[in-house]
Structure formats: C-alpha cells, structure tokens
PDB file of N, CA and C in Angstrom:
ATOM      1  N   UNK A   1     143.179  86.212  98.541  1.00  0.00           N
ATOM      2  CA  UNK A   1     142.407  85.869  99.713  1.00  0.00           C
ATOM      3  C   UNK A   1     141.399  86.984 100.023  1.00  0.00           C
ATOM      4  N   UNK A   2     140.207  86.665 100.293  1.00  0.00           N
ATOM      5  CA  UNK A   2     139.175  87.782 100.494  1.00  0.00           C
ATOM      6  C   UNK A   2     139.599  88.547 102.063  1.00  0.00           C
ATOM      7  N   UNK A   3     139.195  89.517 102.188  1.00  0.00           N
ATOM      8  CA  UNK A   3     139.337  90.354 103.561  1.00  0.00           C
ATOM      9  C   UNK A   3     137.855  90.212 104.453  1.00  0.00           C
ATOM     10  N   UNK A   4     137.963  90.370 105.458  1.00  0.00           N
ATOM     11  CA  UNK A   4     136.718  90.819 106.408  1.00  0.00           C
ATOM     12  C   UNK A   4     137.233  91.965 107.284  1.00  0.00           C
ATOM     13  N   UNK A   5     136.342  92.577 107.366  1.00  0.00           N
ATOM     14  CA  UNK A   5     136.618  94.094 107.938  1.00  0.00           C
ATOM     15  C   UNK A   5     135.525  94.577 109.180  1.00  0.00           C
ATOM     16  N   UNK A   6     136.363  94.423 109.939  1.00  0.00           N
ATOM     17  CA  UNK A   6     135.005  94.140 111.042  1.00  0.00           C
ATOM     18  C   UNK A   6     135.385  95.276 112.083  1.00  0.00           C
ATOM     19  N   UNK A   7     134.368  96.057 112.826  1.00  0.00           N
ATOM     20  CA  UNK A   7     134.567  97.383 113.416  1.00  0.00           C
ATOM     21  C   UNK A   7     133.407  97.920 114.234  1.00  0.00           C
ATOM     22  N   UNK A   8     133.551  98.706 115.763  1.00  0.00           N
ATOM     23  CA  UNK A   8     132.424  98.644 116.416  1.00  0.00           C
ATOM     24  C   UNK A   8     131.953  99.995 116.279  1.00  0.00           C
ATOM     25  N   UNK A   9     132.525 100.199 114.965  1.00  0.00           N
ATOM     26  CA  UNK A   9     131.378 101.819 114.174  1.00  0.00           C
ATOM     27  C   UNK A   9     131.135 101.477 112.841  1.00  0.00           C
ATOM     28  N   UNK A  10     130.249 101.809 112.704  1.00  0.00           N
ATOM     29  CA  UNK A  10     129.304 102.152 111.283  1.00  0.00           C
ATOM     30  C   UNK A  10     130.493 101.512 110.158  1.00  0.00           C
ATOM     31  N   UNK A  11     129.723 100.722 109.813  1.00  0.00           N
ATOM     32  CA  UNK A  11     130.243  99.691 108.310  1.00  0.00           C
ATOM     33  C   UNK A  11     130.871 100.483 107.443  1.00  0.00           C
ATOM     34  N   UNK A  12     130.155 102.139 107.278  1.00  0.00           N
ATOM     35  CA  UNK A  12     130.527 103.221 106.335  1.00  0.00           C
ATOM     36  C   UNK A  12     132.304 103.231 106.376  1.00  0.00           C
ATOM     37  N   UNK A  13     132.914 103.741 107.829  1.00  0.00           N
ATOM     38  CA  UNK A  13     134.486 103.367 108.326  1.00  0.00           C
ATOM     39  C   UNK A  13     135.045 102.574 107.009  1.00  0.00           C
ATOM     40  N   UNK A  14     134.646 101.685 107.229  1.00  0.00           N
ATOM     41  CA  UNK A  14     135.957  99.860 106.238  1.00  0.00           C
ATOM     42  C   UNK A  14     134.995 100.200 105.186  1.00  0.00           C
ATOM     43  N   UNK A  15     133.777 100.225 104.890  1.00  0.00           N
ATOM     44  CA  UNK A  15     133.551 100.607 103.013  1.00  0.00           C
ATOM     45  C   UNK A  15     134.280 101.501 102.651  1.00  0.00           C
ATOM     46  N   UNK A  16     134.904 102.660 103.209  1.00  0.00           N
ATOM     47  CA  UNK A  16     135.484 104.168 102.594  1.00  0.00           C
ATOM     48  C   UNK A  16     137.227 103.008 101.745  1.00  0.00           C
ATOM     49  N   UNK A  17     137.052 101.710 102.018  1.00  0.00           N
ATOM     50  CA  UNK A  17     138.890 101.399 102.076  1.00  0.00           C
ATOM     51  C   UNK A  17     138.653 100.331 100.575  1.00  0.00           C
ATOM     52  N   UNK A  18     137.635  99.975 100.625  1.00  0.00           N
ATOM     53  CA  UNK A  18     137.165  98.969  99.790  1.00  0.00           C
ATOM     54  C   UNK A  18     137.946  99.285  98.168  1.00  0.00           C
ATOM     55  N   UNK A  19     137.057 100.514  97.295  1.00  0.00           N
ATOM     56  CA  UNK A  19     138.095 101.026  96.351  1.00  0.00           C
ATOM     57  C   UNK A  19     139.749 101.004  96.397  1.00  0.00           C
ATOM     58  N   UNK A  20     140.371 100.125  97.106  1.00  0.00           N
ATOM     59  CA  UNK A  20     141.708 100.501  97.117  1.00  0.00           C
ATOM     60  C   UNK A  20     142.026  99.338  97.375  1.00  0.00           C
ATOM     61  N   UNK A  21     141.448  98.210  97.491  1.00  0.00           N
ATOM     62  CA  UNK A  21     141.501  97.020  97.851  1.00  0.00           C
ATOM     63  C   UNK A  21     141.264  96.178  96.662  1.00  0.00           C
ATOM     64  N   UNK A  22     142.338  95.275  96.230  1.00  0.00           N
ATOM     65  CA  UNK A  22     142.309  94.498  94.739  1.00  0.00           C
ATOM     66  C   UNK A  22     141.857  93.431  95.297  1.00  0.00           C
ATOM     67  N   UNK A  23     141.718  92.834  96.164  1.00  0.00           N
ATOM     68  CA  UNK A  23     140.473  91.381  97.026  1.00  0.00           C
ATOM     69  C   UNK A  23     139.176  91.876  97.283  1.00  0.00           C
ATOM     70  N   UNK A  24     138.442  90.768  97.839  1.00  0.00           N
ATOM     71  CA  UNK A  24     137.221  90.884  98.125  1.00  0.00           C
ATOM     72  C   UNK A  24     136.839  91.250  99.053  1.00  0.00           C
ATOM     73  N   UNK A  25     135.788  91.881  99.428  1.00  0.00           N
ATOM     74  CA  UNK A  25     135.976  92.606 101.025  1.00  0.00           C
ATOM     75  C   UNK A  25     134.318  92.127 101.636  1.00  0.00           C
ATOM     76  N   UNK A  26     134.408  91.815 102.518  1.00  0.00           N
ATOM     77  CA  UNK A  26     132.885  91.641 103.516  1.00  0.00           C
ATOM     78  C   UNK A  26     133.281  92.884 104.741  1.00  0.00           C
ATOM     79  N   UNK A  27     132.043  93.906 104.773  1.00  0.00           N
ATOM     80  CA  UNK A  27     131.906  94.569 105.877  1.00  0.00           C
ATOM     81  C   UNK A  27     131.513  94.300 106.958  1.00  0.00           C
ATOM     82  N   UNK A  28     131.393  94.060 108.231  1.00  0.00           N
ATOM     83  CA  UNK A  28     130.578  94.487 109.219  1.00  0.00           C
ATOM     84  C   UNK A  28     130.796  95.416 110.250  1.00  0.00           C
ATOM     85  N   UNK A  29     130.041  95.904 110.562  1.00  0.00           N
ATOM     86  CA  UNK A  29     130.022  97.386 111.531  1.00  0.00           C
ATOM     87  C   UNK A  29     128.747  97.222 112.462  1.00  0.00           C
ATOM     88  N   UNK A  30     128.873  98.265 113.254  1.00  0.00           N
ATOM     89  CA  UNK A  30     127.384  98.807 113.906  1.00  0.00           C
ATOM     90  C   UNK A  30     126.856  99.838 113.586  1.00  0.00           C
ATOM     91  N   UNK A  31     125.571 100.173 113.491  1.00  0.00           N
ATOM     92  CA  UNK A  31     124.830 101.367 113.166  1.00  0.00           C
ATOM     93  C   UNK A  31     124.515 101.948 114.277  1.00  0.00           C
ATOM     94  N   UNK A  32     125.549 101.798 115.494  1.00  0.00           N
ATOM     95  CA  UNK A  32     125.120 102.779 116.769  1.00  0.00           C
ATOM     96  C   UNK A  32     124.844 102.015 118.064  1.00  0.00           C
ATOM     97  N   UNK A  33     124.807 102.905 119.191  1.00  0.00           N
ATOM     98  CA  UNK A  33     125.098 102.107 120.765  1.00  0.00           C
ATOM     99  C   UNK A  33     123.750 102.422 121.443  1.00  0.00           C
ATOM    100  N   UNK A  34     123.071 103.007 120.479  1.00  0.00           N
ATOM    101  CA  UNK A  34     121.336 103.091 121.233  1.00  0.00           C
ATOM    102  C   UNK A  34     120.783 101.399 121.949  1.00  0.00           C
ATOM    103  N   UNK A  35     120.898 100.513 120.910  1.00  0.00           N
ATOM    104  CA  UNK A  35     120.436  99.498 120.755  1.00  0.00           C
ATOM    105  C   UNK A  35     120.704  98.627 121.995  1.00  0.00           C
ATOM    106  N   UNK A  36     122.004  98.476 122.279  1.00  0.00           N
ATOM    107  CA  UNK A  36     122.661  97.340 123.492  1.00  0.00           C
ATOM    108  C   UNK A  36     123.267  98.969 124.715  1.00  0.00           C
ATOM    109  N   UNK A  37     123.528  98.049 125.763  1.00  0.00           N
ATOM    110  CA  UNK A  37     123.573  98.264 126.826  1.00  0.00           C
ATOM    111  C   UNK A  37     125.276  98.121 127.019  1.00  0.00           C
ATOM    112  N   UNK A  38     125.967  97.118 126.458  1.00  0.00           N
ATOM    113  CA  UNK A  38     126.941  96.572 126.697  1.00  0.00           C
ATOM    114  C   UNK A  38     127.988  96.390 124.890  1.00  0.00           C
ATOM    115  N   UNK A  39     129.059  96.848 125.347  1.00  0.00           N
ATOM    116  CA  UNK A  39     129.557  96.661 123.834  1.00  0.00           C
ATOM    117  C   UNK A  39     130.084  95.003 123.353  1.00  0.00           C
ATOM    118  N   UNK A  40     129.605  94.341 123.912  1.00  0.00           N
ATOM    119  CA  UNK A  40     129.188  92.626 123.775  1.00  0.00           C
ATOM    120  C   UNK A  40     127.776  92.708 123.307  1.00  0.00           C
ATOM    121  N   UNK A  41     126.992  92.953 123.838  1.00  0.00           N
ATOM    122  CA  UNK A  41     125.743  93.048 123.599  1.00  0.00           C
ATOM    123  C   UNK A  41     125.284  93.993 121.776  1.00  0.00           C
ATOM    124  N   UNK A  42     126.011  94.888 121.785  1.00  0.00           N
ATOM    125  CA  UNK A  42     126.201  95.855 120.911  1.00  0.00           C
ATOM    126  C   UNK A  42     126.628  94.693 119.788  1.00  0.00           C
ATOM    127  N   UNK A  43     127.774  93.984 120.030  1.00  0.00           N
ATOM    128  CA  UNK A  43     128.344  93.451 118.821  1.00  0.00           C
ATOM    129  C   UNK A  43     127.822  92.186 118.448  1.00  0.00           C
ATOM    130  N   UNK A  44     127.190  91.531 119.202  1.00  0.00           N
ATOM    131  CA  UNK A  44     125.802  90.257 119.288  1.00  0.00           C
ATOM    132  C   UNK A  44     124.964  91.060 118.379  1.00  0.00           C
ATOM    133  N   UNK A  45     124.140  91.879 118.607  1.00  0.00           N
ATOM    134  CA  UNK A  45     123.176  92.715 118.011  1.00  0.00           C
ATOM    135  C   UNK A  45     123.269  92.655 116.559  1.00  0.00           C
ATOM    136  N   UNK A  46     124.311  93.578 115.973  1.00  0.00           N
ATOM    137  CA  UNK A  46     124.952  93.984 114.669  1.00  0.00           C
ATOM    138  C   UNK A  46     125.376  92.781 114.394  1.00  0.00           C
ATOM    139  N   UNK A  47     125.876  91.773 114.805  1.00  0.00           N
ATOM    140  CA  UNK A  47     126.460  90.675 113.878  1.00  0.00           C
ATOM    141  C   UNK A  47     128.192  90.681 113.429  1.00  0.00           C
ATOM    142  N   UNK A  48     128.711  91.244 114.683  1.00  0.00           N
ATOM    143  CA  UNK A  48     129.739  91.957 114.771  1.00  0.00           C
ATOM    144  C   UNK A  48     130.704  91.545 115.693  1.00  0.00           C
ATOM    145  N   UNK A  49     129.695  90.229 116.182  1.00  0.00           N
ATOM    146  CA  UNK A  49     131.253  89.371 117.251  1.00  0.00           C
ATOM    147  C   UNK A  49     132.027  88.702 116.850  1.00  0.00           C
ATOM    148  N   UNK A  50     133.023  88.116 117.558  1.00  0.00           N
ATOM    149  CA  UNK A  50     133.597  86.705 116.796  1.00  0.00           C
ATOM    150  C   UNK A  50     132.886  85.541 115.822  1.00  0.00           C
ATOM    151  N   UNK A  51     132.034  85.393 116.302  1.00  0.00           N
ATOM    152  CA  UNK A  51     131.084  83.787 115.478  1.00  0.00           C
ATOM    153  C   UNK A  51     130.628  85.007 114.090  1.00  0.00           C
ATOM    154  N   UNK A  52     130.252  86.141 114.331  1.00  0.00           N
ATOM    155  CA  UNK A  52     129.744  86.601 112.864  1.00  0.00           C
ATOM    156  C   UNK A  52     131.096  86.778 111.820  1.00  0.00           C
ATOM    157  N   UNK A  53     132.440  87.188 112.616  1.00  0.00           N
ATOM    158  CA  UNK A  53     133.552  87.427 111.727  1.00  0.00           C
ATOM    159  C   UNK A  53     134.627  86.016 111.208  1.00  0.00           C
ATOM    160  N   UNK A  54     134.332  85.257 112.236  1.00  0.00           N
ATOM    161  CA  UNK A  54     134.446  83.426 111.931  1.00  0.00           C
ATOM    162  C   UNK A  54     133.400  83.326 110.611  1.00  0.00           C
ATOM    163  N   UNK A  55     131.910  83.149 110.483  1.00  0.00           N
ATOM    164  CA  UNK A  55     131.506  83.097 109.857  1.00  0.00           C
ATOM    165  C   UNK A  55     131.515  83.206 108.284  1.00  0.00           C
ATOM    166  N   UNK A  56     131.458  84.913 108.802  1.00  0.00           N
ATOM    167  CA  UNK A  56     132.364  85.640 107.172  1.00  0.00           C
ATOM    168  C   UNK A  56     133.134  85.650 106.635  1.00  0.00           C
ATOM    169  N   UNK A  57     134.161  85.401 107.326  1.00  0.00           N
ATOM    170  CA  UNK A  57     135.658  84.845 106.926  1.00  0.00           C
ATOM    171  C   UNK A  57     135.226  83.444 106.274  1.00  0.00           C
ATOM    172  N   UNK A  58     135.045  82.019 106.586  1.00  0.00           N
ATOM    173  CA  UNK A  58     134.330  80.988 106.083  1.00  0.00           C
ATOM    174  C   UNK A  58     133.610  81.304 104.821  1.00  0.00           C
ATOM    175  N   UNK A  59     132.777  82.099 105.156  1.00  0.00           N
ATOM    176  CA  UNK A  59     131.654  82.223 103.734  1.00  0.00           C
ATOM    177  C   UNK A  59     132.330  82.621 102.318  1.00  0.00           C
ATOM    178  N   UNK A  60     133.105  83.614 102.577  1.00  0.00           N
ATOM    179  CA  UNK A  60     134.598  84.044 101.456  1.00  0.00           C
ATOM    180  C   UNK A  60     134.902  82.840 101.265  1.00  0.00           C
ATOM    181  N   UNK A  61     135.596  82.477 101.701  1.00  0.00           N
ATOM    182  CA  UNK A  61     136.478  81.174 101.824  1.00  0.00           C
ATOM    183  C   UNK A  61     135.466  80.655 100.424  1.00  0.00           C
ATOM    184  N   UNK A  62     134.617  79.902 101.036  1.00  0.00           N
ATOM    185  CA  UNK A  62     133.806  79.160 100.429  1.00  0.00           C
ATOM    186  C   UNK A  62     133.050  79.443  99.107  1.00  0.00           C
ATOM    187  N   UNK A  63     133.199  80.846  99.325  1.00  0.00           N
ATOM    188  CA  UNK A  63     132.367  81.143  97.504  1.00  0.00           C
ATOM    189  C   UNK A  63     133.398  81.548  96.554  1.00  0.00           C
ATOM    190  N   UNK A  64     134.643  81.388  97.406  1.00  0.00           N
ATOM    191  CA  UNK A  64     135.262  81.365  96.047  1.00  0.00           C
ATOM    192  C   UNK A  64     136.502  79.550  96.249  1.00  0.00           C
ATOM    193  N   UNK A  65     135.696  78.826  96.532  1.00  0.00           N
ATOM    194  CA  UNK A  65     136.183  77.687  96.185  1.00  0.00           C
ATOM    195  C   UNK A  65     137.155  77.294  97.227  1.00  0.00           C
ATOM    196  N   UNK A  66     137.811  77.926  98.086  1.00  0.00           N
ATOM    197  CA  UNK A  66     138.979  77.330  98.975  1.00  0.00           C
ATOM    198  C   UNK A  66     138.386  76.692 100.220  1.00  0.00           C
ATOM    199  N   UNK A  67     137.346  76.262 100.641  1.00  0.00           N
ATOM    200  CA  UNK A  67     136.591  75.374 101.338  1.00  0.00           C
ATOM    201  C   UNK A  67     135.094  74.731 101.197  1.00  0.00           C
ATOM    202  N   UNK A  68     135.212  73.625 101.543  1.00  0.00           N
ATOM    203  CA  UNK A  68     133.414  72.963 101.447  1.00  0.00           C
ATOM    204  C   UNK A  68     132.261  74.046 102.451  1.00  0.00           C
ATOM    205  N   UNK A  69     131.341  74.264 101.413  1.00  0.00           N
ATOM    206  CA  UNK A  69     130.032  74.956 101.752  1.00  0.00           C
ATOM    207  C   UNK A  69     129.489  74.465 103.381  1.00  0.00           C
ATOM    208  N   UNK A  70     129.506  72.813 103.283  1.00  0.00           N
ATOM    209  CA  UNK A  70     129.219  72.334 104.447  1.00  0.00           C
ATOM    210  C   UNK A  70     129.833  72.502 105.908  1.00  0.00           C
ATOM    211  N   UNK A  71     130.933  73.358 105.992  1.00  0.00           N
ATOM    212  CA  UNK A  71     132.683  73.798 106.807  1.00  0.00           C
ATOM    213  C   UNK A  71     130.976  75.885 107.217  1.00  0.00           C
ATOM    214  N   UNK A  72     130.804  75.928 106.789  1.00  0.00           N
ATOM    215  CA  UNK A  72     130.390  77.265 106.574  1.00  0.00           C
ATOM    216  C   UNK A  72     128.897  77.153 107.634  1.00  0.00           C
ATOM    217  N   UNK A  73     128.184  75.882 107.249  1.00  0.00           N
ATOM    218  CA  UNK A  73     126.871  75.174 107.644  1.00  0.00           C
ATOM    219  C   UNK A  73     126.809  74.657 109.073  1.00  0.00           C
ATOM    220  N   UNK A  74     128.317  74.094 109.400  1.00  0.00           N
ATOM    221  CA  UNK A  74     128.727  73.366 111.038  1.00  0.00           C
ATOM    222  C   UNK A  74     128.754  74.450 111.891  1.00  0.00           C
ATOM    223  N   UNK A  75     129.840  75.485 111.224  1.00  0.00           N
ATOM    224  CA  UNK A  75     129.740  77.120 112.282  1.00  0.00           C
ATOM    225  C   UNK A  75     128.968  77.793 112.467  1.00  0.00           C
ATOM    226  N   UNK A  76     127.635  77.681 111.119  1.00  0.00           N
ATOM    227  CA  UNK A  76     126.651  78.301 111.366  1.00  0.00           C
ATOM    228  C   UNK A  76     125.673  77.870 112.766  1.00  0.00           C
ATOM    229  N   UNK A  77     125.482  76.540 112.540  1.00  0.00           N
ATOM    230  CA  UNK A  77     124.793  75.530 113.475  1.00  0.00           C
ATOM    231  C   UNK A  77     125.879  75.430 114.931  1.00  0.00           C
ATOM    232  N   UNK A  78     127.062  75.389 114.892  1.00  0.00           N
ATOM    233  CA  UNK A  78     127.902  75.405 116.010  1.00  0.00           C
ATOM    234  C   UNK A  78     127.837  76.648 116.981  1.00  0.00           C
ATOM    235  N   UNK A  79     127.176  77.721 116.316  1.00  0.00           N
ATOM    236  CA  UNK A  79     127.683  79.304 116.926  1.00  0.00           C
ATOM    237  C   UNK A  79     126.112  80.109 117.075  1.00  0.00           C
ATOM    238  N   UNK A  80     125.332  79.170 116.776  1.00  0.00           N
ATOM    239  CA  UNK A  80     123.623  79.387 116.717  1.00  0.00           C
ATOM    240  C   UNK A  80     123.190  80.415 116.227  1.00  0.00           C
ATOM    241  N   UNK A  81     124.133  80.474 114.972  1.00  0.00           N
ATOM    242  CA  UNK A  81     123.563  81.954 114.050  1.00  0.00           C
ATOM    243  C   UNK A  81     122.288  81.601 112.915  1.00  0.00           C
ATOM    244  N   UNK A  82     120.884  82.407 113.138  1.00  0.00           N
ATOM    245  CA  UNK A  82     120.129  82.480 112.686  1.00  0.00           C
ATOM    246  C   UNK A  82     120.015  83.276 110.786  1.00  0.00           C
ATOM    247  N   UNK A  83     121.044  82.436 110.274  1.00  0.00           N
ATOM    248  CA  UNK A  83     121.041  82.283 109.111  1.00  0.00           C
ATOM    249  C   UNK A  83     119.610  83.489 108.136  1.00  0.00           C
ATOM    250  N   UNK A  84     118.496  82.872 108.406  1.00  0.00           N
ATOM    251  CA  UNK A  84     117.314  83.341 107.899  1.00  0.00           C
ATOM    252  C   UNK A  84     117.081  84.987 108.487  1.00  0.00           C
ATOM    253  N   UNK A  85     117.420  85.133 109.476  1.00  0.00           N
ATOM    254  CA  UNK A  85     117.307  86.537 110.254  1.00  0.00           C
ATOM    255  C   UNK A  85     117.716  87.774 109.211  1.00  0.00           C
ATOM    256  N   UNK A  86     116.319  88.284 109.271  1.00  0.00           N
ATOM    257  CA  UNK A  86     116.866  90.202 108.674  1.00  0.00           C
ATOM    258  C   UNK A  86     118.149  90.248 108.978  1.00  0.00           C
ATOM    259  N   UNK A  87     118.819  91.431 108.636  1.00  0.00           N
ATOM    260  CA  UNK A  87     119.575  92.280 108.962  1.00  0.00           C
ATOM    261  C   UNK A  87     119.391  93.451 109.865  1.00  0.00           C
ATOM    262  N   UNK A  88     120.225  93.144 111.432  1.00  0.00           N
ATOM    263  CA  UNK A  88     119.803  94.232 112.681  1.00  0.00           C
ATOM    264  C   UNK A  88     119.730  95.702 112.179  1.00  0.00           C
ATOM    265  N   UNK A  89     120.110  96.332 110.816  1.00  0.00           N
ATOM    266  CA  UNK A  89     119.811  96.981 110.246  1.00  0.00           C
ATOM    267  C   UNK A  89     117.865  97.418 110.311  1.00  0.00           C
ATOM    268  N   UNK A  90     117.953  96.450 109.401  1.00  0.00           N
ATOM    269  CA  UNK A  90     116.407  96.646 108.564  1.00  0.00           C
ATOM    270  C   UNK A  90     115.889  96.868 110.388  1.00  0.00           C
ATOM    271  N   UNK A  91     116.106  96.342 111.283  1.00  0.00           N
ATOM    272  CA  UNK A  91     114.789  95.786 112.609  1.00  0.00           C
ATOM    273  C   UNK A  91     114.308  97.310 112.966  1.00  0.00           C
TER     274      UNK A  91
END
C-alpha cells in the first residue's frame, strides 16, 4: 500500500524517512508560515489539508491499480482542487 506523509513543516521532515520505506511514498509539507496568517490558511496554501491528503492518498491508490482514475476526478471536482495549478512552491 503506498504511504502519504503529510506535515505542517517543510516536505524535507517525511523525505529524510523515504529511503527506509519499501512502499511508495507521496510528500506534502509547507515551505514556511510567511505566506498564511492562519495554520488553516497555511495548509490550504501548500496543499496540505485534508482534501489535498484525501486526494493523494486516492491518486496512489489509483496509479497503481487498486481504484478507478475516475474515484480520483469526483474528489478532485468535489473538494475544488485546481488540478492545473503550479505548485505553491514555484508562486
């Protein structure tokens, strides 16, 4: 089963664990509290709330065969995640 590793510091944290991990791993983190006001706001931002770790969890799921692509497409559209959007990184 793939892992998601989700954390309201720097992605760097859960990559340091990855090497030691015989599954698949999806990161997400924040690159810092400059950005939001609120650590809701903070984790909206980064991609780091529930609907982004629902998401990722799903997307695993799905690329390696244990659910329909379209299951991945409803949450995307259900949770109004902008799919096409940079990474709050790059902004």
């Amino acid at each position: 089963m793939p892992i998601v590793a989700a954390s309201d510091y720097v992605r760097a944290y859960a990559q340091m664990i990855m090497p030691y991990l015989s599954a698949p791993c999806t990161v997400l983190g924040t690159d810092g509290f400059g950005r939001s006001d609120t650590r809701t706001a903070l984790r909206r931002f980064f991609e780091v709330d529930r609907y982004q770790i629902a998401v990722a969890a799903l997307f695993s799921l799905a690329e390696r065969g244990r659910l329909e692509k379209s299951t991945v497409a409803h949450a995307i559209e259900r949770y109004r995640i902008s799919a096409d959007a940079d990474a709050p990184w790059l902004l």
